[in-house]
N, C-alpha and C. Protein backbone atom coordinates (compact mmCIF):
# COMPACT_ATOMS: atom_id res chain seq x y z
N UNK A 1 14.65 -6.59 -11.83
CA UNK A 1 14.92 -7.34 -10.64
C UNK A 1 13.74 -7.19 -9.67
N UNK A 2 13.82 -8.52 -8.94
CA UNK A 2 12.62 -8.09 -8.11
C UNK A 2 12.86 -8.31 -6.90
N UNK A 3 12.50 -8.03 -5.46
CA UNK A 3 12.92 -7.96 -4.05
C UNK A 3 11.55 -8.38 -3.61
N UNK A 4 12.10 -9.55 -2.63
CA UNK A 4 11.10 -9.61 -1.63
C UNK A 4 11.98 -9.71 -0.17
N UNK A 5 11.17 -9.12 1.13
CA UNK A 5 11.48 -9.48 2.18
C UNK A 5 11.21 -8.86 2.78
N UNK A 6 10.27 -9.62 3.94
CA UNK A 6 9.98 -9.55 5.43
C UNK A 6 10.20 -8.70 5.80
N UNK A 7 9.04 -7.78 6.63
CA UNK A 7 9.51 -6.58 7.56
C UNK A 7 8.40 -6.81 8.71
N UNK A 8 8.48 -6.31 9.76
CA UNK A 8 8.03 -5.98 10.36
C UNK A 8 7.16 -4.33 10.73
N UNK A 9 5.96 -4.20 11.11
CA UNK A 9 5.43 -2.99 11.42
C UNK A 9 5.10 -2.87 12.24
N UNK A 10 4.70 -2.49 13.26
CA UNK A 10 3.95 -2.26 14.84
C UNK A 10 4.28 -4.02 15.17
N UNK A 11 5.00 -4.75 14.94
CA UNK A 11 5.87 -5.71 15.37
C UNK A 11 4.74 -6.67 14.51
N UNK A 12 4.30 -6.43 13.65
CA UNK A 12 3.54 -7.72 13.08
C UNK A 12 4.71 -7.65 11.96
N UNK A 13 4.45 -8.98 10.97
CA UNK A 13 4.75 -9.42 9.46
C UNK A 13 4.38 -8.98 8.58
N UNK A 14 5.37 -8.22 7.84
CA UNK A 14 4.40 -8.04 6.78
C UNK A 14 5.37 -8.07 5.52
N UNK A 15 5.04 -8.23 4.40
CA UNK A 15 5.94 -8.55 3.01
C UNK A 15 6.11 -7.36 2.25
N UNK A 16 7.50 -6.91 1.93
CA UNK A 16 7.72 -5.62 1.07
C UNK A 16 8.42 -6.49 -0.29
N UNK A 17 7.55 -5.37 -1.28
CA UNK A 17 7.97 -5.94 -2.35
C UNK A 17 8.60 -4.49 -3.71
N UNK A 18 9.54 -4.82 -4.19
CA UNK A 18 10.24 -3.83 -4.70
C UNK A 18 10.59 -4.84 -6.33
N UNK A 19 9.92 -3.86 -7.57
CA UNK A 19 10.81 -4.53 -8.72
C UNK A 19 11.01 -3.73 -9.46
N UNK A 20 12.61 -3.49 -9.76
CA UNK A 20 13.32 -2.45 -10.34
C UNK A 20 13.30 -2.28 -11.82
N UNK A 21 12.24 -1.42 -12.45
CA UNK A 21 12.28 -1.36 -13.43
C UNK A 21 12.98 0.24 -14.25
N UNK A 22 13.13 -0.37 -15.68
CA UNK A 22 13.86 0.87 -16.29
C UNK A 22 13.13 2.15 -15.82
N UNK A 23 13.71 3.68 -15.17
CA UNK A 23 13.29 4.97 -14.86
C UNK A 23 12.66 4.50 -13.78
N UNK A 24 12.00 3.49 -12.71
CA UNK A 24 11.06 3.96 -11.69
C UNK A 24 11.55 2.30 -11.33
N UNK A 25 10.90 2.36 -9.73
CA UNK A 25 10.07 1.19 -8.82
C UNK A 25 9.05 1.28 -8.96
N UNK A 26 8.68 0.20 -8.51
CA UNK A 26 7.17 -0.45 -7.69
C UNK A 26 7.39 -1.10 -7.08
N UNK A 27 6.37 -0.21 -5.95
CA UNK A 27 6.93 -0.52 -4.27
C UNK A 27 5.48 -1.24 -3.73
N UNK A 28 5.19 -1.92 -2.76
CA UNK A 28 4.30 -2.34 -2.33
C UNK A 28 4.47 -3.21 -1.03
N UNK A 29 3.72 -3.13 0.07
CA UNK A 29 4.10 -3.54 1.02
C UNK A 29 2.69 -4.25 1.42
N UNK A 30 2.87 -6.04 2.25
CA UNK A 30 1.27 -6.78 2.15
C UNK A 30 1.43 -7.09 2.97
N UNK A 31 -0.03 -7.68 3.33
CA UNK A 31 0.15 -8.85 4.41
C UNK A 31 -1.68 -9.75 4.00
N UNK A 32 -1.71 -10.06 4.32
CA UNK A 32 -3.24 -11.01 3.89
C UNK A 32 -3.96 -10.91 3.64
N UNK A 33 -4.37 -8.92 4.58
CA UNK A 33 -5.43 -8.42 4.46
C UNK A 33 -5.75 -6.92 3.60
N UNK A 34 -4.07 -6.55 3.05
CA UNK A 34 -4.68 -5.67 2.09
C UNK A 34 -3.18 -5.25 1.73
N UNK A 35 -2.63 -4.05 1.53
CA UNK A 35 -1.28 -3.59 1.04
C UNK A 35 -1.51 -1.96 0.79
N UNK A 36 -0.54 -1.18 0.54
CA UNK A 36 -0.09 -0.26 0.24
C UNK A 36 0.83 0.01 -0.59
N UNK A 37 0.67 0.76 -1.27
CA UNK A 37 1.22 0.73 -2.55
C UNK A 37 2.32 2.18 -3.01
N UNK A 38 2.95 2.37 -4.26
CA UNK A 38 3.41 3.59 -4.51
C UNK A 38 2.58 3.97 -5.73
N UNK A 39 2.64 4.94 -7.01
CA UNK A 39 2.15 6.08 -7.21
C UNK A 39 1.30 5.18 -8.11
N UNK A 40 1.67 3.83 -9.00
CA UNK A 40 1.70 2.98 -9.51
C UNK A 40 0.13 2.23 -9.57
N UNK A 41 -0.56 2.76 -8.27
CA UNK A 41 -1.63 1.75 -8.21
C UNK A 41 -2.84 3.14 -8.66
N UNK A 42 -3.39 2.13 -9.31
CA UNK A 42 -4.82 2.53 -9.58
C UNK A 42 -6.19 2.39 -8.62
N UNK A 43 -5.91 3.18 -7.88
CA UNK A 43 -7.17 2.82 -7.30
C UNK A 43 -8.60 3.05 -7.58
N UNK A 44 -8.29 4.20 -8.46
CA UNK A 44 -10.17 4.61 -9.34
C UNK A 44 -10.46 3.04 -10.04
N UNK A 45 -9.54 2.11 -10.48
CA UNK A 45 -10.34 1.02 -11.27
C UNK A 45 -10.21 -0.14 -10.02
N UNK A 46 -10.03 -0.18 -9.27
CA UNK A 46 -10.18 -0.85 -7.82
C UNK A 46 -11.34 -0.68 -7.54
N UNK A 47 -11.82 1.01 -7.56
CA UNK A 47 -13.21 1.29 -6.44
C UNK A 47 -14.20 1.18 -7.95
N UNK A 48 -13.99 0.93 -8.90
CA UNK A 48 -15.27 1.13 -10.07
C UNK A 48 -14.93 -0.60 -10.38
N UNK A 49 -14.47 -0.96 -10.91
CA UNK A 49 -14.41 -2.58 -11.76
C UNK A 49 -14.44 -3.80 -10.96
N UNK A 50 -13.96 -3.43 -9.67
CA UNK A 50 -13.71 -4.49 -9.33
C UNK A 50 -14.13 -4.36 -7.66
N UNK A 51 -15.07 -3.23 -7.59
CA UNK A 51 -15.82 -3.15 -5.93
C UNK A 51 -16.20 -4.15 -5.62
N UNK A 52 -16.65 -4.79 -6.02
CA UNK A 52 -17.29 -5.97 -5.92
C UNK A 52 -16.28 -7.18 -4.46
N UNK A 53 -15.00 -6.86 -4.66
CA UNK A 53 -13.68 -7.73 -4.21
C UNK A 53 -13.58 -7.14 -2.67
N UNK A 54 -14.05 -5.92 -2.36
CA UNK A 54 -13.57 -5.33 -1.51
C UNK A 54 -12.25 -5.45 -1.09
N UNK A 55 -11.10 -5.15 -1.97
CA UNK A 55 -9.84 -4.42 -1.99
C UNK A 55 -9.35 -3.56 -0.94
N UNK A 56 -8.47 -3.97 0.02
CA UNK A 56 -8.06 -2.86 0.78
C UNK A 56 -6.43 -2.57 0.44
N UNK A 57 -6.58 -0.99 0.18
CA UNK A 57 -5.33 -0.88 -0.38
C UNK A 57 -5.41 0.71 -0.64
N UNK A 58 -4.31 0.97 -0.23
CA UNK A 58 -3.92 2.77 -0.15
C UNK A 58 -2.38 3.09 -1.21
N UNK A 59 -2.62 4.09 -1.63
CA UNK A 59 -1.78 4.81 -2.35
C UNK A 59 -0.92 5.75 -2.28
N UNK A 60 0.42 5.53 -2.17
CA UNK A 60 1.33 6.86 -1.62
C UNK A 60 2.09 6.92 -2.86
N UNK A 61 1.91 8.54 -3.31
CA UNK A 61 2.74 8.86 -4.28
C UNK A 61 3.97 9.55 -4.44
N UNK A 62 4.96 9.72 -5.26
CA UNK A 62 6.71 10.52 -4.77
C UNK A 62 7.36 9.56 -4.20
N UNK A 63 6.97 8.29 -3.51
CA UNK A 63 7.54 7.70 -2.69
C UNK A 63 9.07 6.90 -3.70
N UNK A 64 10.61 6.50 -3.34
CA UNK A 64 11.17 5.86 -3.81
C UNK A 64 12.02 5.27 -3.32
N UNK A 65 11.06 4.76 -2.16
CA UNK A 65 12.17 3.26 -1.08
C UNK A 65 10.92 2.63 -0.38
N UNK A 66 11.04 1.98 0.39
CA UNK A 66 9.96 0.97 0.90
C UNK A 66 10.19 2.08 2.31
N UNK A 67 10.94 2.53 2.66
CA UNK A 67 10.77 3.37 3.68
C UNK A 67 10.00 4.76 3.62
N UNK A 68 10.37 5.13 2.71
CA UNK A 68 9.37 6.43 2.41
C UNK A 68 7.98 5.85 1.86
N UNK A 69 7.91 4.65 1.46
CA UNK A 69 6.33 4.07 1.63
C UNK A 69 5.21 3.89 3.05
N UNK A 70 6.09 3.62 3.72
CA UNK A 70 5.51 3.57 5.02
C UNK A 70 5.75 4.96 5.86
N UNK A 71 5.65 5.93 5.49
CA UNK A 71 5.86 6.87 6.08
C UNK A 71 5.22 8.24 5.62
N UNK A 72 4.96 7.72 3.82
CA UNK A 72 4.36 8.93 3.13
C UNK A 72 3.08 8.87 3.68
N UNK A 73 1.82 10.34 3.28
CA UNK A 73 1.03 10.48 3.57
C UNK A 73 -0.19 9.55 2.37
N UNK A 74 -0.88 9.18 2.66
CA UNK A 74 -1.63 8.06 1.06
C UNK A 74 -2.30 9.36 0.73
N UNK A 75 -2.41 9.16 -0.34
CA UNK A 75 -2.98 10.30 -1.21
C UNK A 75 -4.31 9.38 -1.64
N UNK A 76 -4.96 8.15 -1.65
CA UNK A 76 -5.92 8.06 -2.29
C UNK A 76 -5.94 6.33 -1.55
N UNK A 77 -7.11 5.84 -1.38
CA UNK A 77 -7.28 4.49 -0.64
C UNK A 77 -8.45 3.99 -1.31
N UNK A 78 -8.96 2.90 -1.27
CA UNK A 78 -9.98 2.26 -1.99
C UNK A 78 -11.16 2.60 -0.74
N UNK A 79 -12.65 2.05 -1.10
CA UNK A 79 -13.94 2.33 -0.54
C UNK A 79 -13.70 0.97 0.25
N UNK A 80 -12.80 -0.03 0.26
CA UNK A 80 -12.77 -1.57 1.18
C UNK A 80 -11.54 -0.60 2.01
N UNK A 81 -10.45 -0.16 2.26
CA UNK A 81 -10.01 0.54 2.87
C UNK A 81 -10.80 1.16 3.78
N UNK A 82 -11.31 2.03 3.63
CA UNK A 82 -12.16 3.25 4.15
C UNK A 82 -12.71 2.28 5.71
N UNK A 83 -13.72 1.24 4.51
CA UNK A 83 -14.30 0.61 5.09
C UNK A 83 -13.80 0.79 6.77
N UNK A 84 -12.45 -0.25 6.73
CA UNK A 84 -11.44 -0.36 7.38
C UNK A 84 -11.14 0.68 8.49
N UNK A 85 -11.42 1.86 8.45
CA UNK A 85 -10.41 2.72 8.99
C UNK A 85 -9.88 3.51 8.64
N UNK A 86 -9.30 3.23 7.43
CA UNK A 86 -7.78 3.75 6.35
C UNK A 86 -8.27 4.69 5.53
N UNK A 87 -7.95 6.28 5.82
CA UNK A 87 -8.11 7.25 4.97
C UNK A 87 -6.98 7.94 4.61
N UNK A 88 -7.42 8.71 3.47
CA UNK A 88 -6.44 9.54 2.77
C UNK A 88 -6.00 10.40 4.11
N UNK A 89 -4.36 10.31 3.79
CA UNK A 89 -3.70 11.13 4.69
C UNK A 89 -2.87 10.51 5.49
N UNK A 90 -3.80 9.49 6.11
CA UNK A 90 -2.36 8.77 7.16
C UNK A 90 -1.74 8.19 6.70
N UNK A 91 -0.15 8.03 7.31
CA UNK A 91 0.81 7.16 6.93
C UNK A 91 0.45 6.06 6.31
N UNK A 92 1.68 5.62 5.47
CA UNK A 92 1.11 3.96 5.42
C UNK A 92 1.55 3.11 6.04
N UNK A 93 2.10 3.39 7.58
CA UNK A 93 2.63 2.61 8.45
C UNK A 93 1.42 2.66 9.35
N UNK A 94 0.42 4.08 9.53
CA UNK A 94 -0.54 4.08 10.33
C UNK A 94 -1.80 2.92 9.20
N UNK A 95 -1.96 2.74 8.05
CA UNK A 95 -2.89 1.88 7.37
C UNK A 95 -2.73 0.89 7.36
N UNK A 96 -1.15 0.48 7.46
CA UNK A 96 -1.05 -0.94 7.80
C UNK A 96 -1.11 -1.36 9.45
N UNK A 97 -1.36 -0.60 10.33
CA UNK A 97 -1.79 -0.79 11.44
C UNK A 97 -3.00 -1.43 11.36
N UNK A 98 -4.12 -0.53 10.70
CA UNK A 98 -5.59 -0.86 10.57
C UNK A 98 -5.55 -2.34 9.94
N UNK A 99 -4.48 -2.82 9.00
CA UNK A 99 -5.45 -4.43 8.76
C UNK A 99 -4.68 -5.29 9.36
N UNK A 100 -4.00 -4.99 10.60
CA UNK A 100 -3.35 -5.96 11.40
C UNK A 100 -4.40 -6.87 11.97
């Protein structure tokens, strides 16, 4: 199954997306300019294959609700992230601040 819907963060838009697969989610939360993700994303082949795209996008792992996504600490963010602002450690409610 898959979930989409609208949330809000520091009062902007932004799209959470949830699809329930056998043993786990994948969680991910967007908006135009980049997303955050759960344990799921690869970001070593983000920052090597495909640098080129400048990808902004952070990684929170353990996470298993769209709420504990925005709240965990990112354990790992791409080099278009960085770019950004967005380092390992802050929330991912504080990273989705940065590509508002």
């Amino acid at each position: 199954m898959v979930e989409l819907k609208p949330i809000m963060v520091f009062d902007q838009p932004f799209t959470a997306v949830t699809v329930k697969l056998p043993q786990t989610n994948l969680m991910a939360i967007y908006n135009d300019k980049g997303y955050i993700m759960c344990g799921a994303l690869d970001v070593a082949l983000l920052n090597e294959k495909l640098a080129d795209r400048n990808i902004i996008a952070g990684r929170a792992v353990g996470v298993r609700t769209i709420e504990q996504l925005l709240e965990a600490p990112l354990e790992s963010v791409t080099i278009g992230a960085e770019r950004l602002g967005i380092m390992k450690g802050m929330s991912g409610r504080e990273a989705l601040l940065k590509m508002i």
